[in-house]
Every structure is written in C-alpha cells, then in structure tokens.
PDB file of N, CA and C in Angstrom:
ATOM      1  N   UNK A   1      80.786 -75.362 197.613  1.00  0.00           N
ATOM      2  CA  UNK A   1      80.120 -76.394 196.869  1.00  0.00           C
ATOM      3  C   UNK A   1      78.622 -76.245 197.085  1.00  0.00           C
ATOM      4  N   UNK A   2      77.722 -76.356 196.193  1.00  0.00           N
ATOM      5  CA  UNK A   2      76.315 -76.390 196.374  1.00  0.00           C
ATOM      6  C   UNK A   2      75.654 -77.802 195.651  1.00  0.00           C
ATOM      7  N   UNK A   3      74.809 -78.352 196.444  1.00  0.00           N
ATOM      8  CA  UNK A   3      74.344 -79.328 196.203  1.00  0.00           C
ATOM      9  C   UNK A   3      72.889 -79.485 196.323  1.00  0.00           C
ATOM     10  N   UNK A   4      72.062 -79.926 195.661  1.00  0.00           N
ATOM     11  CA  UNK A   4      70.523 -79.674 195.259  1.00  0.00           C
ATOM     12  C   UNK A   4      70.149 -81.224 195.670  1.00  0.00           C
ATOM     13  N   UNK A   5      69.116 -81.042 196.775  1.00  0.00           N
ATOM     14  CA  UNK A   5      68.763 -82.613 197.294  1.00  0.00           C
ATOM     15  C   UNK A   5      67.495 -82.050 197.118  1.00  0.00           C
ATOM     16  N   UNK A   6      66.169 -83.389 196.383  1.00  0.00           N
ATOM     17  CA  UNK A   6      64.778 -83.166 196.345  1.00  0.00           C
ATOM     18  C   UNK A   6      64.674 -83.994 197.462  1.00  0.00           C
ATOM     19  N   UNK A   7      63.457 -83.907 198.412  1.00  0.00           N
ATOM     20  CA  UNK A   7      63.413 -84.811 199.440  1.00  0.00           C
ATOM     21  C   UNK A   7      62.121 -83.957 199.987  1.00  0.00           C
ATOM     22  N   UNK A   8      61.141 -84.852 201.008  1.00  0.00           N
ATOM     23  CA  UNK A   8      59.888 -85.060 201.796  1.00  0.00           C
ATOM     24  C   UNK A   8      60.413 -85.474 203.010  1.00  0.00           C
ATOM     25  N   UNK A   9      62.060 -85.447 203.429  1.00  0.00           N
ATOM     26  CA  UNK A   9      61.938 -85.622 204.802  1.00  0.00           C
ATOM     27  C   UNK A   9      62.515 -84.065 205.241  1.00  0.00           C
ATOM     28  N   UNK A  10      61.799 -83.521 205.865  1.00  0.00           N
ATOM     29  CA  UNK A  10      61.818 -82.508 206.696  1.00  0.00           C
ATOM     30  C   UNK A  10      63.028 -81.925 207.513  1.00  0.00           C
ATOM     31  N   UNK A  11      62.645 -83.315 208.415  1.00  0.00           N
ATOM     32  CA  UNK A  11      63.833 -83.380 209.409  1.00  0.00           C
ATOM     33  C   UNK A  11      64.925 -83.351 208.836  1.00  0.00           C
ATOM     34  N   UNK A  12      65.643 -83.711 207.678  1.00  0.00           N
ATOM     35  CA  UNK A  12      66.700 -83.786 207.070  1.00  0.00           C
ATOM     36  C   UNK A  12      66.952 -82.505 206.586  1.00  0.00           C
ATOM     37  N   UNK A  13      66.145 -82.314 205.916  1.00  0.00           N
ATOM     38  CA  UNK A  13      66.598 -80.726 204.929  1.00  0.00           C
ATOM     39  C   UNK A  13      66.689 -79.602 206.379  1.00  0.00           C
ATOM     40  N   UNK A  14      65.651 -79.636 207.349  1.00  0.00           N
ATOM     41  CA  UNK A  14      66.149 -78.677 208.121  1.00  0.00           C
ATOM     42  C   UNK A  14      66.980 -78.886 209.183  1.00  0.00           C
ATOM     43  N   UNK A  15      67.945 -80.175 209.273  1.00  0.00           N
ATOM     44  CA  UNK A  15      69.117 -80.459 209.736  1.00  0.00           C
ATOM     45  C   UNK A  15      70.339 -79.570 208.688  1.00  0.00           C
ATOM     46  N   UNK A  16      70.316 -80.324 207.558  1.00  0.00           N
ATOM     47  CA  UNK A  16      71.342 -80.316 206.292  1.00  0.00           C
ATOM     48  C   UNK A  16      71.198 -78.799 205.328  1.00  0.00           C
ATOM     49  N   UNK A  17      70.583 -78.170 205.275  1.00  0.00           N
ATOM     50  CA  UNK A  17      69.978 -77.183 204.001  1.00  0.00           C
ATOM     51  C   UNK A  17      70.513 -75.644 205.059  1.00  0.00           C
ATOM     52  N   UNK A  18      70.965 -75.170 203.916  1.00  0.00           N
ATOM     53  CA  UNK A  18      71.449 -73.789 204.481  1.00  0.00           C
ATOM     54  C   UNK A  18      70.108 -73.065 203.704  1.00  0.00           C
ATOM     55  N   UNK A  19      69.409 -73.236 202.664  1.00  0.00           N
ATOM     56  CA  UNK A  19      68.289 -72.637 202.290  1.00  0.00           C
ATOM     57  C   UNK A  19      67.469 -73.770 201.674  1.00  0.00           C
ATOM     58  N   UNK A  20      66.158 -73.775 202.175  1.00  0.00           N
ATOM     59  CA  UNK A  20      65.001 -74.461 201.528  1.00  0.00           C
ATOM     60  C   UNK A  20      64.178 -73.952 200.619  1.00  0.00           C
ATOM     61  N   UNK A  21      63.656 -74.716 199.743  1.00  0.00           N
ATOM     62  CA  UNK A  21      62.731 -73.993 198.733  1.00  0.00           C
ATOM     63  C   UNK A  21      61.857 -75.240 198.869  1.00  0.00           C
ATOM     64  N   UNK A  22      60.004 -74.657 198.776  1.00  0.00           N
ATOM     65  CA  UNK A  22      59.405 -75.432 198.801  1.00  0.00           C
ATOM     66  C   UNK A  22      58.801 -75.092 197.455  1.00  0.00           C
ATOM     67  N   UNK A  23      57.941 -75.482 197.229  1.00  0.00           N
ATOM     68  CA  UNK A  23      57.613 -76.390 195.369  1.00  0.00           C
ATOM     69  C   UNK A  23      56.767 -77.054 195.332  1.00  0.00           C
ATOM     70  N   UNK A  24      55.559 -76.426 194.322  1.00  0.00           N
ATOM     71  CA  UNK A  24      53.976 -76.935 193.961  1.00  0.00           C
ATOM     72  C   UNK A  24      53.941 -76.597 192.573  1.00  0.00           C
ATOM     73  N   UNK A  25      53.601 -78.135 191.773  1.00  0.00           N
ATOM     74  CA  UNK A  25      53.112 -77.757 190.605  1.00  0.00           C
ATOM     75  C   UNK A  25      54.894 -77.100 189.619  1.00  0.00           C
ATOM     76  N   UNK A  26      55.664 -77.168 190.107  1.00  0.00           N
ATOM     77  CA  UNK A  26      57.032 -77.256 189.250  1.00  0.00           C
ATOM     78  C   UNK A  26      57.519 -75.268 189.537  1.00  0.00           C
ATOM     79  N   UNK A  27      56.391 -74.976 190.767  1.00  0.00           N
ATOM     80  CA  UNK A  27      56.442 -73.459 190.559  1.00  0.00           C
ATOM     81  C   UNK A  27      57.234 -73.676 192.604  1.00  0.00           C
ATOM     82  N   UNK A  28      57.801 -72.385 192.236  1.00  0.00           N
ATOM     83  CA  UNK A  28      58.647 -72.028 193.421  1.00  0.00           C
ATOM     84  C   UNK A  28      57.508 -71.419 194.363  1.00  0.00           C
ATOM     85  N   UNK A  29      57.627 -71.630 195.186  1.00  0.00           N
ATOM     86  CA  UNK A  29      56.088 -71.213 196.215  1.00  0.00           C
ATOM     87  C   UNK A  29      56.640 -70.256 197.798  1.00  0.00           C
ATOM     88  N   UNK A  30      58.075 -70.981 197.806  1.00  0.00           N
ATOM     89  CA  UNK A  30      58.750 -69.961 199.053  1.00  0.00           C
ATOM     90  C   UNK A  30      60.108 -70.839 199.498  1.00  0.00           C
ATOM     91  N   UNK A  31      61.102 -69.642 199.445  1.00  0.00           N
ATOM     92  CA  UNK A  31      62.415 -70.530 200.036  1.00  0.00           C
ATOM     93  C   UNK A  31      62.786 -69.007 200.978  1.00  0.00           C
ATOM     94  N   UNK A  32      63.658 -69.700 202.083  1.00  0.00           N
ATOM     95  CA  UNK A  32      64.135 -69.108 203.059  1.00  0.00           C
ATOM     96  C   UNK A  32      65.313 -70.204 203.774  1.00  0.00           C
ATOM     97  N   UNK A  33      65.638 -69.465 204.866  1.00  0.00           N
ATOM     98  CA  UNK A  33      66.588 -69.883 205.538  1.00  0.00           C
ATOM     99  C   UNK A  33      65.682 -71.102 206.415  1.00  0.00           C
ATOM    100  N   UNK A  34      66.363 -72.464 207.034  1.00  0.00           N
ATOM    101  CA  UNK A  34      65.448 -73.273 207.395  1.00  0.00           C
ATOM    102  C   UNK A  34      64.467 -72.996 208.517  1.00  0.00           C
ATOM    103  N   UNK A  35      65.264 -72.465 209.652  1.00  0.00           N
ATOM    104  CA  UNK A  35      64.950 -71.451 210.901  1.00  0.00           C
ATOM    105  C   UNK A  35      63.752 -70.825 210.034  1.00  0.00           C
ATOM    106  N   UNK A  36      63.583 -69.927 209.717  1.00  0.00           N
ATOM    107  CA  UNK A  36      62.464 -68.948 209.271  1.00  0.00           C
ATOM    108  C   UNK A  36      61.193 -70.324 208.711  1.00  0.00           C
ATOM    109  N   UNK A  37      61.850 -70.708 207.485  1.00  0.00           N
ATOM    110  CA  UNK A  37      60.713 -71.330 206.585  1.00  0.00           C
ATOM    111  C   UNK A  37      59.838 -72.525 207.218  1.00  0.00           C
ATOM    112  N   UNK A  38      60.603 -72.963 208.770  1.00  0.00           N
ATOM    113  CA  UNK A  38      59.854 -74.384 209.677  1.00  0.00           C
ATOM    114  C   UNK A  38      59.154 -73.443 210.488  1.00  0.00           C
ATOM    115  N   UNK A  39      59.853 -72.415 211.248  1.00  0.00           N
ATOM    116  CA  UNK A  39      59.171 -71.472 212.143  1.00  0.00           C
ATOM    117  C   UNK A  39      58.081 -70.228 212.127  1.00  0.00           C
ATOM    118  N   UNK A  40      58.148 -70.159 210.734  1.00  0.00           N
ATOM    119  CA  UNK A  40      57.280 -68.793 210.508  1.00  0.00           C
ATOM    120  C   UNK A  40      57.415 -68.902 208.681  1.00  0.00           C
ATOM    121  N   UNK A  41      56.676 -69.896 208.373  1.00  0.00           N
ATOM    122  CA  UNK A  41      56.383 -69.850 206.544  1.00  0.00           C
ATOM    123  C   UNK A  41      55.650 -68.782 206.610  1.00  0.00           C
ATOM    124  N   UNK A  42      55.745 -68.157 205.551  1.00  0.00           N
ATOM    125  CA  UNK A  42      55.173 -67.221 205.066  1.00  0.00           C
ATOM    126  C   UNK A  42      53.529 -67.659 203.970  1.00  0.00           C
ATOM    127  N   UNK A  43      53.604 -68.296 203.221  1.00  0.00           N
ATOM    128  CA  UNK A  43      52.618 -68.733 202.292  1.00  0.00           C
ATOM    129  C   UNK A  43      51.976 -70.048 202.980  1.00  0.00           C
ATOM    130  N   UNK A  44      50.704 -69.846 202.673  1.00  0.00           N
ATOM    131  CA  UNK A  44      49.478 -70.803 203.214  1.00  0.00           C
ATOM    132  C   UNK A  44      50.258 -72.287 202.669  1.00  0.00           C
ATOM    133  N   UNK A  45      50.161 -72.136 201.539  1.00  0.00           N
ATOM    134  CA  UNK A  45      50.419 -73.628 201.055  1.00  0.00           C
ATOM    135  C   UNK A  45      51.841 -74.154 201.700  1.00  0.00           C
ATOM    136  N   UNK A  46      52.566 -73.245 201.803  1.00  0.00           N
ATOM    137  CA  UNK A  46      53.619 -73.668 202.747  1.00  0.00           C
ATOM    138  C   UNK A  46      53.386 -74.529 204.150  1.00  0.00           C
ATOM    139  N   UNK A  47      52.789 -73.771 204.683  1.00  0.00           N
ATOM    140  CA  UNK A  47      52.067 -73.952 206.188  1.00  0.00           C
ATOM    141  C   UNK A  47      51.000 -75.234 206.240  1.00  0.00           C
ATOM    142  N   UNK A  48      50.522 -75.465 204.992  1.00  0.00           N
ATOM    143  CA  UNK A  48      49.403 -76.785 204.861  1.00  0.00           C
ATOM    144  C   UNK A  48      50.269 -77.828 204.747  1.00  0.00           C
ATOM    145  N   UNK A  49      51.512 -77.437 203.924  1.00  0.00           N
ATOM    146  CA  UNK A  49      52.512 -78.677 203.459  1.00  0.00           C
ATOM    147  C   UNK A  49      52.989 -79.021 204.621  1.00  0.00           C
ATOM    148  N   UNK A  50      53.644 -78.600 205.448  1.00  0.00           N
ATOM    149  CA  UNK A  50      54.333 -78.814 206.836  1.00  0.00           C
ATOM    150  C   UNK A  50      53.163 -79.396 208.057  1.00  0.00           C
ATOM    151  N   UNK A  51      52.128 -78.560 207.825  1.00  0.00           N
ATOM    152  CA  UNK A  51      51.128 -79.321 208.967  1.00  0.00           C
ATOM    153  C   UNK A  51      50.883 -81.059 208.775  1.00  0.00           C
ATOM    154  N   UNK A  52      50.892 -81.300 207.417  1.00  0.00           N
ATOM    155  CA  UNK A  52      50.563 -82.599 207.337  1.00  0.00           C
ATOM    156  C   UNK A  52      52.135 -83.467 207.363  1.00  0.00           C
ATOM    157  N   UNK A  53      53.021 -82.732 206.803  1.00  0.00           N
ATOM    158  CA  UNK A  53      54.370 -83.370 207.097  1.00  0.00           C
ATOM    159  C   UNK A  53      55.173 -83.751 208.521  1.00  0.00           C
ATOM    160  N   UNK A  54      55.010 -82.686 209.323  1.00  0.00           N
ATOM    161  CA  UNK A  54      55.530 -82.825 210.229  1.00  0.00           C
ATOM    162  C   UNK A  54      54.631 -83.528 211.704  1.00  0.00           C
TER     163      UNK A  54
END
C-alpha cells in the first residue's frame, strides 16, 4: 500500500515515511530515504528548510 501524506512535521515523516520528498515552488527539490535526507541532504534549500524546521 502507498500512501502520500503532505506535512511540516518532521518528526513524523521521519518516524512514518519509507521515502521523503521535499518540495519548493510545486518543483521536486530532493527525496531520499529518511536516514540520508535528515542526516546528509544533499541540496542547499533542503538543508535551509530543515535548519529552520527542526
């Protein structure tokens, strides 16, 4: 079963999410496994989004 949750809580998606995709502007910006994408984003805007989120 796959299920598509939009959400700003963090903690949740990288509890719950077998893959994250993050998303600016309706454009795909970087998805990975949660491990990788909290621990080592790859894209700046990724890394700006999480600094202020978390």
């Amino acid at each position: 079963m796959t299920m598509v949750v939009v959400t700003h809580e963090m903690a949740f998606a990288r509890e719950a999410a077998s893959r994250v995709i993050f998303m600016a502007g309706g454009v795909i910006v970087e998805e990975n496994e949660p491990q990788t994408f909290f621990n080592n984003p790859k894209e700046e805007r990724t890394r700006a989004f999480l600094r202020n989120m978390l």
